[in-house]
PDB file of N, CA and C in Angstrom:
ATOM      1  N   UNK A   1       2.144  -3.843 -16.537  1.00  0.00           N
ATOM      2  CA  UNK A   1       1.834  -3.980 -15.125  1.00  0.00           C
ATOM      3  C   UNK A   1       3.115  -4.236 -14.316  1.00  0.00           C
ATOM      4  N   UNK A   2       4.036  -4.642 -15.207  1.00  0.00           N
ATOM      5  CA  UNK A   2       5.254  -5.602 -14.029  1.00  0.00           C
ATOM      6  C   UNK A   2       6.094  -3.839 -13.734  1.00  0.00           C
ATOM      7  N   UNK A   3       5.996  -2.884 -14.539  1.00  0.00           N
ATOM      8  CA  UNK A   3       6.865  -2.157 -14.500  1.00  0.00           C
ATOM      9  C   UNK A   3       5.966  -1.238 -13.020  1.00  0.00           C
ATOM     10  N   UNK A   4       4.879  -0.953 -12.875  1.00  0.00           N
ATOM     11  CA  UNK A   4       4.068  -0.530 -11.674  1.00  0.00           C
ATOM     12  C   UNK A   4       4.423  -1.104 -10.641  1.00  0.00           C
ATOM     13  N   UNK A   5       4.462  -2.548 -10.750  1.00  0.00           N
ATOM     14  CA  UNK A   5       4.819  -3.108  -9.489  1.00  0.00           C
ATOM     15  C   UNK A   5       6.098  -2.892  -8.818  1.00  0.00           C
ATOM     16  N   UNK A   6       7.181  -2.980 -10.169  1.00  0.00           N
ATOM     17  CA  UNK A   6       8.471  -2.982  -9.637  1.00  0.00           C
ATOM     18  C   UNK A   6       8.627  -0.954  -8.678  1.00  0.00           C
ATOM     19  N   UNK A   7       7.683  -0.043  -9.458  1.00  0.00           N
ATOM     20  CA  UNK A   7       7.658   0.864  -8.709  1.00  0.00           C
ATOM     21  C   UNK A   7       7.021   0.606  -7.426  1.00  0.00           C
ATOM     22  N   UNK A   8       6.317   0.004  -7.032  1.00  0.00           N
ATOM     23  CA  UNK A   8       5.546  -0.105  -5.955  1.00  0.00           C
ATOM     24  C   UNK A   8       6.817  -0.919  -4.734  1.00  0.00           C
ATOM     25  N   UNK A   9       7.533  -1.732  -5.658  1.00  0.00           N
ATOM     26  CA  UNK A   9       7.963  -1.754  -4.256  1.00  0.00           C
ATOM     27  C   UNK A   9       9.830  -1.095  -4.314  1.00  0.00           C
ATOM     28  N   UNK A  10       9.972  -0.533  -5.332  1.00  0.00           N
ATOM     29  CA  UNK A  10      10.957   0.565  -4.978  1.00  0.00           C
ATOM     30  C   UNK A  10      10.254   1.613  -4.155  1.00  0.00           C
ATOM     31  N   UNK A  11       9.343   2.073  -3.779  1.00  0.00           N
ATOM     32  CA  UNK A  11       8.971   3.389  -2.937  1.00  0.00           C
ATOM     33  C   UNK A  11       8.699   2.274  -1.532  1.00  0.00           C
ATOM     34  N   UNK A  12       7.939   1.336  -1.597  1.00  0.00           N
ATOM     35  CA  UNK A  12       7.587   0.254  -0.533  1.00  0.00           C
ATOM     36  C   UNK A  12       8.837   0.272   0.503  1.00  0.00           C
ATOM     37  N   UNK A  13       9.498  -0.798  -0.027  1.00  0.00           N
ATOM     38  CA  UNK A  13      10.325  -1.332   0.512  1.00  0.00           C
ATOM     39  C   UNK A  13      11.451  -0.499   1.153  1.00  0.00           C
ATOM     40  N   UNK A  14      11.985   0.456   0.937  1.00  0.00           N
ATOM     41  CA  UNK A  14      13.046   1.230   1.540  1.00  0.00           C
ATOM     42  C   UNK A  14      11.839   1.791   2.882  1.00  0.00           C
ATOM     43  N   UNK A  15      10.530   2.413   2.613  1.00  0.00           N
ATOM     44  CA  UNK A  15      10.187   3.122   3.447  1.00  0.00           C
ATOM     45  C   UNK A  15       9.577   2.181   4.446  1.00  0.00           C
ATOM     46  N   UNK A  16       9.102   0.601   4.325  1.00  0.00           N
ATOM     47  CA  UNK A  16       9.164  -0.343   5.224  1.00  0.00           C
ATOM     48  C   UNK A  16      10.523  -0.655   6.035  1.00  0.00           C
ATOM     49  N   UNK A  17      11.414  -0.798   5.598  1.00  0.00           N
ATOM     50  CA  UNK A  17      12.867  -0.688   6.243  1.00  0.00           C
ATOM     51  C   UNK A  17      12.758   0.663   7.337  1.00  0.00           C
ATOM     52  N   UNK A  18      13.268   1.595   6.865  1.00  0.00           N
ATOM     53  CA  UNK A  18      12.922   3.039   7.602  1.00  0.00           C
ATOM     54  C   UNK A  18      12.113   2.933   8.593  1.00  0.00           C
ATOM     55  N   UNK A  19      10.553   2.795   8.639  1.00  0.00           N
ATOM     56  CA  UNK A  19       9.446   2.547   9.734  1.00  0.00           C
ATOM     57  C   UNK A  19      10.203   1.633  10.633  1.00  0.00           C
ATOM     58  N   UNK A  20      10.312   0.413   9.884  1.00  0.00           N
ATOM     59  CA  UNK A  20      11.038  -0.838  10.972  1.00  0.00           C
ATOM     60  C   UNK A  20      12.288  -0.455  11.715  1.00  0.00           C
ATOM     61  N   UNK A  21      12.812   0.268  11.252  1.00  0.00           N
ATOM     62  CA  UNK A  21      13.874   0.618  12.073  1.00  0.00           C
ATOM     63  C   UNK A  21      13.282   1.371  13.327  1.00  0.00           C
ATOM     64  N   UNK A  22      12.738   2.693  12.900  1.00  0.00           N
ATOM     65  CA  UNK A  22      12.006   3.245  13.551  1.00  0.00           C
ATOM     66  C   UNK A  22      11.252   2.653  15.001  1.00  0.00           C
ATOM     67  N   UNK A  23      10.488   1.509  14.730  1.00  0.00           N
ATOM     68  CA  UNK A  23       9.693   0.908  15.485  1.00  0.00           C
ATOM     69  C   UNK A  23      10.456   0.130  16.424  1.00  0.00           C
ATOM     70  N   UNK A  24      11.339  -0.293  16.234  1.00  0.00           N
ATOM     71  CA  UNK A  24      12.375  -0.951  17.021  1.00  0.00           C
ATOM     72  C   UNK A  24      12.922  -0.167  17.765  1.00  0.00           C
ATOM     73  N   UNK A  25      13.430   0.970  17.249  1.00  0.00           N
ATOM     74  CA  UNK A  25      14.373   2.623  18.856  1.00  0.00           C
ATOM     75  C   UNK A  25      13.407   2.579  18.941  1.00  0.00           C
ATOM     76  N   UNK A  26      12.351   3.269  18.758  1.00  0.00           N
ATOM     77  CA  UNK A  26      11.359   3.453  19.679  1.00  0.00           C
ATOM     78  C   UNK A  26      11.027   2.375  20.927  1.00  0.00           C
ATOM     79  N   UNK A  27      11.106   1.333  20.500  1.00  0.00           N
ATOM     80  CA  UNK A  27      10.574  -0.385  21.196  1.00  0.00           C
ATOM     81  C   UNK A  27      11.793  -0.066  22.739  1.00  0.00           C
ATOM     82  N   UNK A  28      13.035   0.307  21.731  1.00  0.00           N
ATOM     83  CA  UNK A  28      14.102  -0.238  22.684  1.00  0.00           C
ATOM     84  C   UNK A  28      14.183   1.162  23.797  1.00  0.00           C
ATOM     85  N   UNK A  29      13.469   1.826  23.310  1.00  0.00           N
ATOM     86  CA  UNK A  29      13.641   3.489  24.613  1.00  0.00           C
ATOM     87  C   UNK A  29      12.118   3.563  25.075  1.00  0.00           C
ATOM     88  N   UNK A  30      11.628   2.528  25.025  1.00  0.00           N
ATOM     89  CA  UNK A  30      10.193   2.522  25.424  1.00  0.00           C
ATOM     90  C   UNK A  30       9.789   3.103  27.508  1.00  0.00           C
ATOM     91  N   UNK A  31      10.695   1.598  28.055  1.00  0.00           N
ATOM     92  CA  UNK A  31      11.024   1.892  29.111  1.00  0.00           C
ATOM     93  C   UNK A  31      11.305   3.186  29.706  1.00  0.00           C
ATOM     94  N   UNK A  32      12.384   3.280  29.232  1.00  0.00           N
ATOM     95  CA  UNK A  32      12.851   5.256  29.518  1.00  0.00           C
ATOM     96  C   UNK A  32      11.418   6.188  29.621  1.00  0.00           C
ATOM     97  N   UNK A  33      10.812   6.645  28.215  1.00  0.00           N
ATOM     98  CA  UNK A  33       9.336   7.359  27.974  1.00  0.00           C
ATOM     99  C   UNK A  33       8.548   7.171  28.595  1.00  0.00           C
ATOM    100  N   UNK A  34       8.183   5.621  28.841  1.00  0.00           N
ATOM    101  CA  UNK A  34       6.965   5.664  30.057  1.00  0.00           C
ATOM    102  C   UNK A  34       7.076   5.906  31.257  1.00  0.00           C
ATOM    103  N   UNK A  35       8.173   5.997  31.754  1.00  0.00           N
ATOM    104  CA  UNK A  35       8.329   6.343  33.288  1.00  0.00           C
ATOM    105  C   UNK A  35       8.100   7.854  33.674  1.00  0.00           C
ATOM    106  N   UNK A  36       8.543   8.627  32.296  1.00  0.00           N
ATOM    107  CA  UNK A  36       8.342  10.630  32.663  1.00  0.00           C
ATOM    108  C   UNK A  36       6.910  10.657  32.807  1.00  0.00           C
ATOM    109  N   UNK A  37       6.720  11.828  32.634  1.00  0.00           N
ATOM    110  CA  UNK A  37       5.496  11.976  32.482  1.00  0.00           C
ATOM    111  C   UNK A  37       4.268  11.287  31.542  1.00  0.00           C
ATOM    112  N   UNK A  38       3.081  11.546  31.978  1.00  0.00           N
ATOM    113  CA  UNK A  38       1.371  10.609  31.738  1.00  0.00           C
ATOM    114  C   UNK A  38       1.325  11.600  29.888  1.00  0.00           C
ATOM    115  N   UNK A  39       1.940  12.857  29.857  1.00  0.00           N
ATOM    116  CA  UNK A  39       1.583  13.184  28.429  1.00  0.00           C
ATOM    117  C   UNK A  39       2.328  12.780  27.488  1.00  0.00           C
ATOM    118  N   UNK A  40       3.731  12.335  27.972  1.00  0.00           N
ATOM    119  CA  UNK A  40       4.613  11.964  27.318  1.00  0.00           C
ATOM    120  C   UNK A  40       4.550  10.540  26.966  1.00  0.00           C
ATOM    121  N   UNK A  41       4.294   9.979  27.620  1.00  0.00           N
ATOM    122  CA  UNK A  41       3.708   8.759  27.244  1.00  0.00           C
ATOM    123  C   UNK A  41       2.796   8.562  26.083  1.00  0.00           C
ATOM    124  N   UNK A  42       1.293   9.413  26.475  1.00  0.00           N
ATOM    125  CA  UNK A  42       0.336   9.189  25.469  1.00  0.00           C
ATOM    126  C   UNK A  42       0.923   9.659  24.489  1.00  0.00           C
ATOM    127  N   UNK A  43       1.859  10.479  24.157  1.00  0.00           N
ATOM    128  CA  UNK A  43       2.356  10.677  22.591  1.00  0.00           C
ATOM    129  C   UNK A  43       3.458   9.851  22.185  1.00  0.00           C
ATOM    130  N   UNK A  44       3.793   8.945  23.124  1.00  0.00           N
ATOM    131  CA  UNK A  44       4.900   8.071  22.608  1.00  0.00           C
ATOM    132  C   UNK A  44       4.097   6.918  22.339  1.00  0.00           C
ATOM    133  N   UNK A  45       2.656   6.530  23.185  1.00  0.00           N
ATOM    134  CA  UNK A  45       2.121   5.252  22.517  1.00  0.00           C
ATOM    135  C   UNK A  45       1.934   5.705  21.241  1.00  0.00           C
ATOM    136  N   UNK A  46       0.610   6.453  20.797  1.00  0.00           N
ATOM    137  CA  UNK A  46       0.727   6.729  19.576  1.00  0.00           C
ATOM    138  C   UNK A  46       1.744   6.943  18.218  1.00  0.00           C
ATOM    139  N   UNK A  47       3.021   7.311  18.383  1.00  0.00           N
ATOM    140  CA  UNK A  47       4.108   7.676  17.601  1.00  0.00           C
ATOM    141  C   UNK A  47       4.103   6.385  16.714  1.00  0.00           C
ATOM    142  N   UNK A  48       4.777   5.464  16.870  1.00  0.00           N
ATOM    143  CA  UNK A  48       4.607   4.189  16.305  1.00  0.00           C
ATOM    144  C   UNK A  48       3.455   3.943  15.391  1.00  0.00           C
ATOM    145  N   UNK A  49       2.442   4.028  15.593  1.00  0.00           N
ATOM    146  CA  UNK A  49       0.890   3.658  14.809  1.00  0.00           C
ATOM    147  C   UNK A  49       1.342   4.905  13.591  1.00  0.00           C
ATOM    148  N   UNK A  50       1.786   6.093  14.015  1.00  0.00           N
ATOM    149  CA  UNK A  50       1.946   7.278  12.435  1.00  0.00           C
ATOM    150  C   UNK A  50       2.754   7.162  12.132  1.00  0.00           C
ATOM    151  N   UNK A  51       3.877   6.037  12.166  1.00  0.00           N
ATOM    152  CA  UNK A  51       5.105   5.888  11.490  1.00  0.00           C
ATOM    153  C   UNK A  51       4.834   4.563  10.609  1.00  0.00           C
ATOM    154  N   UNK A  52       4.122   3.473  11.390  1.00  0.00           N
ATOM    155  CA  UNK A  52       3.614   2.386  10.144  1.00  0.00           C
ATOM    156  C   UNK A  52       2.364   2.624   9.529  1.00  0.00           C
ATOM    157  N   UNK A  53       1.857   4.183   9.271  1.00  0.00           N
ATOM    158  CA  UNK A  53       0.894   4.970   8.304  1.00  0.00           C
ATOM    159  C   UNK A  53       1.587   5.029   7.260  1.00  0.00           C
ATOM    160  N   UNK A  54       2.998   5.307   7.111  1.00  0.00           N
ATOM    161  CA  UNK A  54       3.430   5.782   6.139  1.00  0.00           C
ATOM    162  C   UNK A  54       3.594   4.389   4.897  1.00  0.00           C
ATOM    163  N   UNK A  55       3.524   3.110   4.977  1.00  0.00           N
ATOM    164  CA  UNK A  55       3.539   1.890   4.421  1.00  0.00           C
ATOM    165  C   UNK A  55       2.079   2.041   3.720  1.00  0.00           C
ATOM    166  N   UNK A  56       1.507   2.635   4.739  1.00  0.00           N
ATOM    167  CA  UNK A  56      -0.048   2.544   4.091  1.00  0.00           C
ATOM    168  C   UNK A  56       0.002   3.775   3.027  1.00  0.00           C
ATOM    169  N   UNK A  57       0.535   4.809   3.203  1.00  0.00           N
ATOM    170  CA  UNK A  57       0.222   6.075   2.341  1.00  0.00           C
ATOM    171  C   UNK A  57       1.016   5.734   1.049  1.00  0.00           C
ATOM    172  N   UNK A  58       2.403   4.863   1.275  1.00  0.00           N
ATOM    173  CA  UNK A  58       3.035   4.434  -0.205  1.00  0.00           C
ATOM    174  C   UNK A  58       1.851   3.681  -1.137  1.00  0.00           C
ATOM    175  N   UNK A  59       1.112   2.253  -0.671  1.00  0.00           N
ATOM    176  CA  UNK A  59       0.521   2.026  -1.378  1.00  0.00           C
ATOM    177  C   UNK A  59      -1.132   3.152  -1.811  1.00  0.00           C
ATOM    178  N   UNK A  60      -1.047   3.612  -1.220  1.00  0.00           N
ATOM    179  CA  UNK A  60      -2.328   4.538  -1.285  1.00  0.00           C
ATOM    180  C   UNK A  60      -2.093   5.278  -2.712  1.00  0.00           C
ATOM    181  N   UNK A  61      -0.979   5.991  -2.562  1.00  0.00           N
ATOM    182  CA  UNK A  61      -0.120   6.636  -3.735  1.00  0.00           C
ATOM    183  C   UNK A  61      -0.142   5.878  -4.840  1.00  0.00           C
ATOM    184  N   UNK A  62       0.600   4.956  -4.385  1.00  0.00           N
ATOM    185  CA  UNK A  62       0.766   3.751  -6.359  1.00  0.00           C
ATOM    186  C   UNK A  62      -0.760   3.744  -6.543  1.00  0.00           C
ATOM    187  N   UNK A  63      -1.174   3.490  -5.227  1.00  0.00           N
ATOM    188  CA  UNK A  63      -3.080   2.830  -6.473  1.00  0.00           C
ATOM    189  C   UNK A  63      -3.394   4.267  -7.116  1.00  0.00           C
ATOM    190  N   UNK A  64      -3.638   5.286  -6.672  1.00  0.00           N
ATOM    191  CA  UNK A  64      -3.772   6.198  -7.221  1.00  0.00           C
ATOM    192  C   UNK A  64      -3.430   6.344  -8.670  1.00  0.00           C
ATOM    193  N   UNK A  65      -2.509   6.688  -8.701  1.00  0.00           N
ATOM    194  CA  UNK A  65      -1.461   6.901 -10.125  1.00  0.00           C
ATOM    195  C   UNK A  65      -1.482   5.882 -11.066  1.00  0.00           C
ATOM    196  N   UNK A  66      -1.649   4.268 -10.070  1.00  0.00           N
ATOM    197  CA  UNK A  66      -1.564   3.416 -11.023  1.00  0.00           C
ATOM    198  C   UNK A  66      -3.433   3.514 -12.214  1.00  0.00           C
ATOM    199  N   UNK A  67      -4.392   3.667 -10.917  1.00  0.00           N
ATOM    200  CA  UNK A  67      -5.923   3.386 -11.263  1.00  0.00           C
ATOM    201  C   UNK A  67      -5.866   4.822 -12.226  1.00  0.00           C
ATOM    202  N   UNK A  68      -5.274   5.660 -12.083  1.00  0.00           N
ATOM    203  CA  UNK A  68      -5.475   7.553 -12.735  1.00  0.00           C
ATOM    204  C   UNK A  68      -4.927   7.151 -13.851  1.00  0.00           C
ATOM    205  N   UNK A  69      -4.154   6.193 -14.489  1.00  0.00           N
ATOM    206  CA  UNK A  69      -3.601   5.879 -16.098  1.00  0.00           C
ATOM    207  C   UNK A  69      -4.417   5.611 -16.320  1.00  0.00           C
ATOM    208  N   UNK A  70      -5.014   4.542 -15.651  1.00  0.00           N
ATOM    209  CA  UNK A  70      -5.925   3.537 -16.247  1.00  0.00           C
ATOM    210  C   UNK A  70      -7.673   4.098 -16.285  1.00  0.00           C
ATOM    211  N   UNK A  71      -7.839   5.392 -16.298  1.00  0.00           N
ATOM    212  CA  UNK A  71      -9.313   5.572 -16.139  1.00  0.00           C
ATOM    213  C   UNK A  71      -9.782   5.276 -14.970  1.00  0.00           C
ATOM    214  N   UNK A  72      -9.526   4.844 -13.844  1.00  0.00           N
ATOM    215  CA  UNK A  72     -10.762   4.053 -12.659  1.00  0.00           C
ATOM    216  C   UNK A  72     -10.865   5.131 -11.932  1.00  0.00           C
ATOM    217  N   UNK A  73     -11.516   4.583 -10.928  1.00  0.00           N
ATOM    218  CA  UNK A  73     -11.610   5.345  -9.576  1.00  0.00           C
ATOM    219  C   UNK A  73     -11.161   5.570  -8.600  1.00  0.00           C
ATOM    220  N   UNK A  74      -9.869   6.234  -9.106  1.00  0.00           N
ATOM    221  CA  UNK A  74      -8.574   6.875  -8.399  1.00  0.00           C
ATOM    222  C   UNK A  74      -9.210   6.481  -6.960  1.00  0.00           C
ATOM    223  N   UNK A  75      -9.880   7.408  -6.552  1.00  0.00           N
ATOM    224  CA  UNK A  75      -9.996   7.951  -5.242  1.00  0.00           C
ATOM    225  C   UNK A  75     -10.356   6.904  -4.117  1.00  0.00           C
ATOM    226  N   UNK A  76     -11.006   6.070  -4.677  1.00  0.00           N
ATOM    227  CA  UNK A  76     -11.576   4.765  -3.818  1.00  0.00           C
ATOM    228  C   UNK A  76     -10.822   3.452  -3.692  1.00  0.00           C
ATOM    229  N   UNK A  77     -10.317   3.637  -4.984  1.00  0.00           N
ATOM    230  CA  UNK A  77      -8.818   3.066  -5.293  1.00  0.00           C
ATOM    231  C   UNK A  77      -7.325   3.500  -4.302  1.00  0.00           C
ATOM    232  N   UNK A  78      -7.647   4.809  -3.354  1.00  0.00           N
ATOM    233  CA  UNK A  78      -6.595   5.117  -2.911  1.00  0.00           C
ATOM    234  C   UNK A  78      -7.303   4.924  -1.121  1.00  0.00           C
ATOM    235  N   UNK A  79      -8.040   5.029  -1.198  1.00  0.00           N
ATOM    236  CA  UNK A  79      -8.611   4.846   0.142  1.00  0.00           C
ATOM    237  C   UNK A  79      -8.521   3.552   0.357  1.00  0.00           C
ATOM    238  N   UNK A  80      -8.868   2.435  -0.870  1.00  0.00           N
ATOM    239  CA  UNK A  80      -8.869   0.955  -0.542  1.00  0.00           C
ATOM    240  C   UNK A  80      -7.335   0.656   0.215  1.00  0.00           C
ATOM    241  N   UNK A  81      -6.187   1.371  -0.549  1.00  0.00           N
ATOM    242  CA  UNK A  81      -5.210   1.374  -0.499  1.00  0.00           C
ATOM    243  C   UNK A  81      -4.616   1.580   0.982  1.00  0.00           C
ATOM    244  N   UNK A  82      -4.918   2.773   1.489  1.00  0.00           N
ATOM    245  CA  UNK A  82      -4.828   3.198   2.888  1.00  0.00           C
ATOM    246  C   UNK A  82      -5.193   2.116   3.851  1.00  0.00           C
ATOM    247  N   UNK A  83      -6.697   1.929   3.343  1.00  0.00           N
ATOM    248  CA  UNK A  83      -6.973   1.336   4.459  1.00  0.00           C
ATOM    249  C   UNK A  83      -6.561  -0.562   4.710  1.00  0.00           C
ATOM    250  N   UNK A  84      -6.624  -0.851   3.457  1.00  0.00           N
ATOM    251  CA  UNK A  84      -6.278  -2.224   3.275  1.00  0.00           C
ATOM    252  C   UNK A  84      -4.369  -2.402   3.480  1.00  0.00           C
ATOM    253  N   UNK A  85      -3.694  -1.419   2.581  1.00  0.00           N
ATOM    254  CA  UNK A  85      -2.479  -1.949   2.790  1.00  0.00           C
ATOM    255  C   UNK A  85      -2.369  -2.752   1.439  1.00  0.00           C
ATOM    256  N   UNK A  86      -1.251  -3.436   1.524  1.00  0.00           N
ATOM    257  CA  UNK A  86      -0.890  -4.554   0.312  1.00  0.00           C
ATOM    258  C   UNK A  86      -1.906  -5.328   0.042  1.00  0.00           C
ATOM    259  N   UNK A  87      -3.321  -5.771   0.702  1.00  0.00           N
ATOM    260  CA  UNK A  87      -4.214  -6.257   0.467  1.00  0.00           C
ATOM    261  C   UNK A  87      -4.554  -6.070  -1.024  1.00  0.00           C
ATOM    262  N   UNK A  88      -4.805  -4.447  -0.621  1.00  0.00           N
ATOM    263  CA  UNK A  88      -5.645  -3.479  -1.999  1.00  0.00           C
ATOM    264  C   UNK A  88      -4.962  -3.769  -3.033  1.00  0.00           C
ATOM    265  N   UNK A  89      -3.262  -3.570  -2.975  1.00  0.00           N
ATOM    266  CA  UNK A  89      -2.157  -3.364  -3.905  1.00  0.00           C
ATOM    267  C   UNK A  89      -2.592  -5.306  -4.776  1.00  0.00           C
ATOM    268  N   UNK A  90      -2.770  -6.364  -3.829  1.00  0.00           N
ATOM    269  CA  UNK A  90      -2.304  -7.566  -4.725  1.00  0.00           C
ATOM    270  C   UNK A  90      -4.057  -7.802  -5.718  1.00  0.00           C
ATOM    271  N   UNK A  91      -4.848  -7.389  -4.792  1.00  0.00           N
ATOM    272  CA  UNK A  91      -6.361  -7.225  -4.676  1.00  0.00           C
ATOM    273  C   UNK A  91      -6.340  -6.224  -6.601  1.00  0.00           C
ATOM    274  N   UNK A  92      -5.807  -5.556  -6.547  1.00  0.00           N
ATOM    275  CA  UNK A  92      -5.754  -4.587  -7.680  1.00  0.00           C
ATOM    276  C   UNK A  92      -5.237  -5.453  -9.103  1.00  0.00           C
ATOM    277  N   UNK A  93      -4.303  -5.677  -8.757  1.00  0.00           N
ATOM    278  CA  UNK A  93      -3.289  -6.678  -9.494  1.00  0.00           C
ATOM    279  C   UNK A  93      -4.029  -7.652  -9.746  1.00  0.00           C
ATOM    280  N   UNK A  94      -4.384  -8.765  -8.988  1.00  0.00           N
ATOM    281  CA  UNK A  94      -5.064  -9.595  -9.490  1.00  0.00           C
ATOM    282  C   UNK A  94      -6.454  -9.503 -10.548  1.00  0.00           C
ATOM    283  N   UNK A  95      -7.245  -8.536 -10.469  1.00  0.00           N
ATOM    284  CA  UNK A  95      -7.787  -7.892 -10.880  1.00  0.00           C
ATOM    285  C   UNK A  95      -7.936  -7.865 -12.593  1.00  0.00           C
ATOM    286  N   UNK A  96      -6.227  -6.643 -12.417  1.00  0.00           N
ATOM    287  CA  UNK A  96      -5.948  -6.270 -14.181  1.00  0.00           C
ATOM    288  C   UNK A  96      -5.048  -7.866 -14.843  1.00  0.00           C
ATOM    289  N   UNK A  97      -5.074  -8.483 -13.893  1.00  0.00           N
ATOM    290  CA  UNK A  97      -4.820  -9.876 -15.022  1.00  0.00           C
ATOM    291  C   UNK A  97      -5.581 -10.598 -15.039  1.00  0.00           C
ATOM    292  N   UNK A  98      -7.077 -10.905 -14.327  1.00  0.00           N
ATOM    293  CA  UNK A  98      -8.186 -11.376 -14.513  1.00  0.00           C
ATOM    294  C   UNK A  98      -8.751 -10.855 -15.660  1.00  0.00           C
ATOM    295  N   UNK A  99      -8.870  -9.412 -15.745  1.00  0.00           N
ATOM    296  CA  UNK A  99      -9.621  -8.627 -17.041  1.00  0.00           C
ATOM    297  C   UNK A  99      -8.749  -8.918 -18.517  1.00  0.00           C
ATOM    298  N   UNK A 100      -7.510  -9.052 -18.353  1.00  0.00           N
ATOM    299  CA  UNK A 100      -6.630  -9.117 -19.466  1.00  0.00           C
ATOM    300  C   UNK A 100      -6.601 -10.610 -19.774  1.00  0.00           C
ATOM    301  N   UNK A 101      -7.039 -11.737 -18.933  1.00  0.00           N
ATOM    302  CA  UNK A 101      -6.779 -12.989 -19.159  1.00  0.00           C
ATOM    303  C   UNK A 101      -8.323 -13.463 -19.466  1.00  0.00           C
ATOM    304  N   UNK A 102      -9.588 -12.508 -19.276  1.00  0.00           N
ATOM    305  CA  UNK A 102     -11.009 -12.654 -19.670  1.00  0.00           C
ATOM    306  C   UNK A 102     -10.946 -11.808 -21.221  1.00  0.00           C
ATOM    307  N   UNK A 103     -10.402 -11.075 -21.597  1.00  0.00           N
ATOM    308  CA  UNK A 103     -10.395 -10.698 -22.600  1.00  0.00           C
ATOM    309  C   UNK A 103     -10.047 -11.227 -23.937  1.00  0.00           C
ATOM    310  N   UNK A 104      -8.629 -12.045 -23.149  1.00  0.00           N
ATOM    311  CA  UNK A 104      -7.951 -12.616 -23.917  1.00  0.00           C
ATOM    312  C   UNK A 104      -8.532 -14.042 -24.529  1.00  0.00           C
ATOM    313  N   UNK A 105      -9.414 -14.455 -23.476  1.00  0.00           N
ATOM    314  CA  UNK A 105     -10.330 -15.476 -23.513  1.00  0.00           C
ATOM    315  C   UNK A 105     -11.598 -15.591 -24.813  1.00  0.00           C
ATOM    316  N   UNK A 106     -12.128 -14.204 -24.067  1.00  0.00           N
ATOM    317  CA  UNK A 106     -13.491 -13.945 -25.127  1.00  0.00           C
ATOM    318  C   UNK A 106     -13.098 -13.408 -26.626  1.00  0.00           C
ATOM    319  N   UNK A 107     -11.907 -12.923 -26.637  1.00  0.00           N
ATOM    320  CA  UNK A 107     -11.104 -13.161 -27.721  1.00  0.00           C
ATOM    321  C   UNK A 107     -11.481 -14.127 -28.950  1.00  0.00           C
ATOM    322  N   UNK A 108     -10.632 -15.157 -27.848  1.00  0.00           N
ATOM    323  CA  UNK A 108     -10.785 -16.424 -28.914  1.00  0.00           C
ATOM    324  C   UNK A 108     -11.740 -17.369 -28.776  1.00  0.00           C
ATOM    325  N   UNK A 109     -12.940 -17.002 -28.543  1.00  0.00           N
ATOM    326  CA  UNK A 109     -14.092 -18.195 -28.374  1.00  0.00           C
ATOM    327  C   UNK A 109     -14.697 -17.157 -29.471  1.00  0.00           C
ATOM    328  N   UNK A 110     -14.775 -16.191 -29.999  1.00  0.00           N
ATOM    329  CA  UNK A 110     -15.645 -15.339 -30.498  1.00  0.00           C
ATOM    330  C   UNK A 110     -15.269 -15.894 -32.191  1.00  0.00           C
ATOM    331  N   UNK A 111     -16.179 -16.167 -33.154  1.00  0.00           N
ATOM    332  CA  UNK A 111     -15.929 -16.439 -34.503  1.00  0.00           C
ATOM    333  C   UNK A 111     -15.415 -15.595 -35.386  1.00  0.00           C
ATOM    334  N   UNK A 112     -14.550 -16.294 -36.211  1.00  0.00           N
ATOM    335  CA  UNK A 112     -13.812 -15.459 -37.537  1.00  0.00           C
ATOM    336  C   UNK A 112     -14.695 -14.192 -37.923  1.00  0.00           C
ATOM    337  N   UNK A 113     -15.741 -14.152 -38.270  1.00  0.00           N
ATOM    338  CA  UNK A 113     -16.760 -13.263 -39.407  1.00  0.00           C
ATOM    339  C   UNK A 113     -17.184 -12.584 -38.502  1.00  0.00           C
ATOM    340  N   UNK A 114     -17.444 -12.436 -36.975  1.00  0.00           N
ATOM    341  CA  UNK A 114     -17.371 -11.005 -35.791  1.00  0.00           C
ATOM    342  C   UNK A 114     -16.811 -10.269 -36.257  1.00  0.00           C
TER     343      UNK A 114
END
């Protein structure tokens, strides 16, 4: 699991940097854009909201790939992802060490001659 994560936030983290940068010129030429024109505007409010999509589509991706090793349900697994954000990602995680730390459990309560 630790080696998933450490992918999750090598793709994460650079492309959170990137957005943030992003969101900031944009922030700082805001003034300028809203004063032209009423269409130019409405596509400059929006711009921002599809640039911190892309934070959401990294984790969308790892759950995918990560849940598609593992047998699950990729797909709902990638939507949780989208829509939750890192929620889904720690939400997931916590998860496969609950199952691995219940296993590990029923393991050893279970008798020799099982």
């Amino acid at each position: 699991m630790r080696r998933q994560v450490e992918t999750l936030a090598r793709w994460y983290i650079p492309v959170y940097i990137v957005t943030s940068i992003i969101s900031i010129l944009i922030s700082m030429s805001a003034p300028k854009i809203l004063l032209k024109s009423p269409t130019e505007s409405i596509s400059f409010v929006w711009f921002p909201f599809f640039i911190k999509l892309a934070n959401n589509l990294v984790v969308a991706i790892w759950l995918y790939y990560v849940v598609k090793r593992d047998l699950g349900r990729k797909w709902i697994w990638a939507f949780f992802g989208f829509v939750a954000h890192l929620f889904a990602a720690l939400f997931y995680i916590g998860l496969k060490l609950y199952e691995g730390w219940d296993a590990t459990f029923n393991k050893r309560l279970k008798p020799e001659g099982e």
